[in-house]
C-alpha atoms as a PDB file:
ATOM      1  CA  UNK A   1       0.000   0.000   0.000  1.00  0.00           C
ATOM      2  CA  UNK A   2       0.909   3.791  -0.306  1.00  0.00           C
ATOM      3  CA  UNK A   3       1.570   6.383   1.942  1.00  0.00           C
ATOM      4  CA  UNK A   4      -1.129   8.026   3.518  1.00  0.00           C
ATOM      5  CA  UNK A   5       0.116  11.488   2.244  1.00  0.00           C
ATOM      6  CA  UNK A   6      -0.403  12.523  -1.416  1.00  0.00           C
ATOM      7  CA  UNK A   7       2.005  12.971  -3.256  1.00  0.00           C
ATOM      8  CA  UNK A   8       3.177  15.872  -5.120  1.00  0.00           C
ATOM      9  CA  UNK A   9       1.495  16.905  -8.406  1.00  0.00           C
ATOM     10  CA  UNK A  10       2.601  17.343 -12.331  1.00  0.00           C
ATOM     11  CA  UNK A  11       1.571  20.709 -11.577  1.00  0.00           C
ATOM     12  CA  UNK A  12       3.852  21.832  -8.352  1.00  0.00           C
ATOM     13  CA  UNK A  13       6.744  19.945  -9.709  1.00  0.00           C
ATOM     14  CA  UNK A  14       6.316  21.762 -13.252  1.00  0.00           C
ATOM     15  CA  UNK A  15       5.837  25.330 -11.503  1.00  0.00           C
ATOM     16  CA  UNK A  16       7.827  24.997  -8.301  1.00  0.00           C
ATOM     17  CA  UNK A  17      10.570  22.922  -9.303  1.00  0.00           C
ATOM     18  CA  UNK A  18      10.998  24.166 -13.103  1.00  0.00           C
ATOM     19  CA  UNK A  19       9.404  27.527 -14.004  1.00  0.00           C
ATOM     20  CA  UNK A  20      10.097  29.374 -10.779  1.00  0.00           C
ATOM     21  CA  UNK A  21      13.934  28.543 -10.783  1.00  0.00           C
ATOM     22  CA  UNK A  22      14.040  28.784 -14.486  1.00  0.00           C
ATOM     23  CA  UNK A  23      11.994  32.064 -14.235  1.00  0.00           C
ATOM     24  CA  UNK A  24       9.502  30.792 -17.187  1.00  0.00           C
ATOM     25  CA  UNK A  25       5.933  32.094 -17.630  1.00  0.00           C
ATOM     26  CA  UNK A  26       3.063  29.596 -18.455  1.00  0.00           C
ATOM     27  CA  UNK A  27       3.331  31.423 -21.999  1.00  0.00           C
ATOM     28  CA  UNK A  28       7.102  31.122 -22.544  1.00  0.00           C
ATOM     29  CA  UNK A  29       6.818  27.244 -21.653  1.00  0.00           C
ATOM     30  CA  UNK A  30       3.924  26.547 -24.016  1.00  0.00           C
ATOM     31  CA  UNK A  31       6.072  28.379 -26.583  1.00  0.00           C
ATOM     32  CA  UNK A  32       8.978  26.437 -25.943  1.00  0.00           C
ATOM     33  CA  UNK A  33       6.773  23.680 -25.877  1.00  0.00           C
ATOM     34  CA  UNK A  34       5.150  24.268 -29.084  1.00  0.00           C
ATOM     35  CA  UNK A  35       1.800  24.089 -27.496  1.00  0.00           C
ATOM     36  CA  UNK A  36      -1.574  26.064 -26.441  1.00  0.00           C
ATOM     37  CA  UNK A  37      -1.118  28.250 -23.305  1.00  0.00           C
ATOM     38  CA  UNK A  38      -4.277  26.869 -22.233  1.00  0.00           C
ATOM     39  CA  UNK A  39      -2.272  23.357 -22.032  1.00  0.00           C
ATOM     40  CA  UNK A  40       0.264  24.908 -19.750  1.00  0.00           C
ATOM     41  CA  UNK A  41      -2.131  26.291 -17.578  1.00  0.00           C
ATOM     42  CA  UNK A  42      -4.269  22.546 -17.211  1.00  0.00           C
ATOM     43  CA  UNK A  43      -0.959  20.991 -16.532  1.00  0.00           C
ATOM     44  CA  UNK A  44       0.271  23.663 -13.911  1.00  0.00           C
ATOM     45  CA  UNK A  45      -3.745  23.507 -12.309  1.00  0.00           C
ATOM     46  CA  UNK A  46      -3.674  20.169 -12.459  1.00  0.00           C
ATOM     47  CA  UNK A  47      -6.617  19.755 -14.975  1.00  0.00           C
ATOM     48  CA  UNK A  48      -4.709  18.056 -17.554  1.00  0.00           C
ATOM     49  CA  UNK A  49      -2.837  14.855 -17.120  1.00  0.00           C
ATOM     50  CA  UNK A  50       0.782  13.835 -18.414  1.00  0.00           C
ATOM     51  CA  UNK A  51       0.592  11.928 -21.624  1.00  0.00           C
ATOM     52  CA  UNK A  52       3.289   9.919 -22.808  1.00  0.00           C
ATOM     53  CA  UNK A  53       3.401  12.729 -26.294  1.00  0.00           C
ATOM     54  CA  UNK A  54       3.318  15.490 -23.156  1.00  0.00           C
ATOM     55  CA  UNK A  55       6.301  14.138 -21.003  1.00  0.00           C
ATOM     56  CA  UNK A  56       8.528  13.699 -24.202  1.00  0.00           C
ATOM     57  CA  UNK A  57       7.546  17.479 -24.886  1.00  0.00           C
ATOM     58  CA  UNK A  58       8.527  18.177 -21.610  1.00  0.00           C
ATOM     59  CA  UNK A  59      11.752  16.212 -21.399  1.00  0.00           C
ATOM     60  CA  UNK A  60      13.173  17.461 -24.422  1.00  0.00           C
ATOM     61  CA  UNK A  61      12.134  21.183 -22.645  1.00  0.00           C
ATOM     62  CA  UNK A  62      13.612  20.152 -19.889  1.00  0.00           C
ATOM     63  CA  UNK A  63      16.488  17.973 -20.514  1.00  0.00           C
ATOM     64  CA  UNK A  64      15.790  15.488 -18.518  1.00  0.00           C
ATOM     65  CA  UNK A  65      13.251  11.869 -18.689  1.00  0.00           C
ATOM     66  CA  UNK A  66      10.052  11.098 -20.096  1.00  0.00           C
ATOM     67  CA  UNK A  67       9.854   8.809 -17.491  1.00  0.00           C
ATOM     68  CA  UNK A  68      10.563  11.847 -14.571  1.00  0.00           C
ATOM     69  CA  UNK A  69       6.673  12.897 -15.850  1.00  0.00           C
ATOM     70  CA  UNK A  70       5.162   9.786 -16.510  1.00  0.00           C
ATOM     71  CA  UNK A  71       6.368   8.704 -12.943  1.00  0.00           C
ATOM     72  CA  UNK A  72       5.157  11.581 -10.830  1.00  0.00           C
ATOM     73  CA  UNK A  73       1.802  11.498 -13.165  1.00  0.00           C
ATOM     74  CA  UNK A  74       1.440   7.538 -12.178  1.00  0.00           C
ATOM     75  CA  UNK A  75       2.172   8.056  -8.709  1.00  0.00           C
ATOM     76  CA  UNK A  76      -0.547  10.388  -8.166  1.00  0.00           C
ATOM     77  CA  UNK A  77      -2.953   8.207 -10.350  1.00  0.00           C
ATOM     78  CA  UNK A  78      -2.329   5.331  -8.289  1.00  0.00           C
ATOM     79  CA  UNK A  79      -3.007   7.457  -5.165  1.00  0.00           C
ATOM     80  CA  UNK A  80      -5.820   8.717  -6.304  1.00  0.00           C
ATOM     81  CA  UNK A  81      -7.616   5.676  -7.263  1.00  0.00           C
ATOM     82  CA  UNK A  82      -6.276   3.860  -3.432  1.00  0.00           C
ATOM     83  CA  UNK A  83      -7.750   6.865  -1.938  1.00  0.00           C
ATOM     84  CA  UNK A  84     -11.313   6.648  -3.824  1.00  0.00           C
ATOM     85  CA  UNK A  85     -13.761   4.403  -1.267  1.00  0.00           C
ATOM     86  CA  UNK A  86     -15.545   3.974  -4.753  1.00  0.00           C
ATOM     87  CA  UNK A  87     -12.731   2.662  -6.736  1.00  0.00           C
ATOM     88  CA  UNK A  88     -10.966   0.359  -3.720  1.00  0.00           C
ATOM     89  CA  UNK A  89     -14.434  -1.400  -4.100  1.00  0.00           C
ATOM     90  CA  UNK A  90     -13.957  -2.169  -7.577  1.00  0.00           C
ATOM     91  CA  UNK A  91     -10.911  -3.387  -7.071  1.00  0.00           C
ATOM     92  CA  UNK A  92     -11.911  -5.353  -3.903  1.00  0.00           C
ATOM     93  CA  UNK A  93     -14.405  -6.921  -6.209  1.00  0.00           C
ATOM     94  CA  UNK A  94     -11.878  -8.439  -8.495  1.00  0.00           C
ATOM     95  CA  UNK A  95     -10.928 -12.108  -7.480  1.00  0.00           C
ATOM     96  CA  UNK A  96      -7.236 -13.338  -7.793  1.00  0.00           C
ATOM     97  CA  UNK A  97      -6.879 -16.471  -9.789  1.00  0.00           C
ATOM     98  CA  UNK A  98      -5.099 -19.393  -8.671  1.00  0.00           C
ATOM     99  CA  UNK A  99      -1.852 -19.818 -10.966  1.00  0.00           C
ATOM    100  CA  UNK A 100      -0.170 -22.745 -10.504  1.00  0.00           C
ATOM    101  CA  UNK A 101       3.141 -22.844 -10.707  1.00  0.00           C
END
């Protein structure tokens, strides 16, 4: 199971970790990005998930991993969905099969 506290978001790592340093505008990143400033602004909000076209964008931005994004994007998805009564429920529905070995 996860931790209990959630974990940081696409968005805080993009603006606190990246732009604020860096000193980038949501407008100057969708630029460099060679993308809407509206798409900036859903990924800094938090409206707009990390695709795996999106954290290639933002690696080669970046200069670093499409995997850094996917990662953080996946570890709040999983969090999400463990911290949903409605979706544990679904998944406590689900029956393990027996594999043999």
């Amino acid at each position: 199971m996860m931790t209990k506290r959630k974990p940081v978001t696409v968005g805080e790592i993009l603006v606190e970790e990246f732009m604020g340093p860096l000193g980038l505008t949501q407008a100057a990143l969708a630029e460099a990005m060679g993308v809407q400033r509206k798409h900036v602004n859903e990924l800094c909000n938090n409206r707009r998930t990390v695709t795996a076209a999106t954290a290639l964008i933002l690696a080669r931005v970046f200069g670093n991993s499409p995997d850094f994004w996917l990662n953080a994007q996946r570890r709040n998805d999983l969090w999400e969905v463990l911290h949903s009564p409605k979706d544990v429920e679904r998944i406590e529905r689900a029956k393990p099969l027996a594999l043999r070995a």
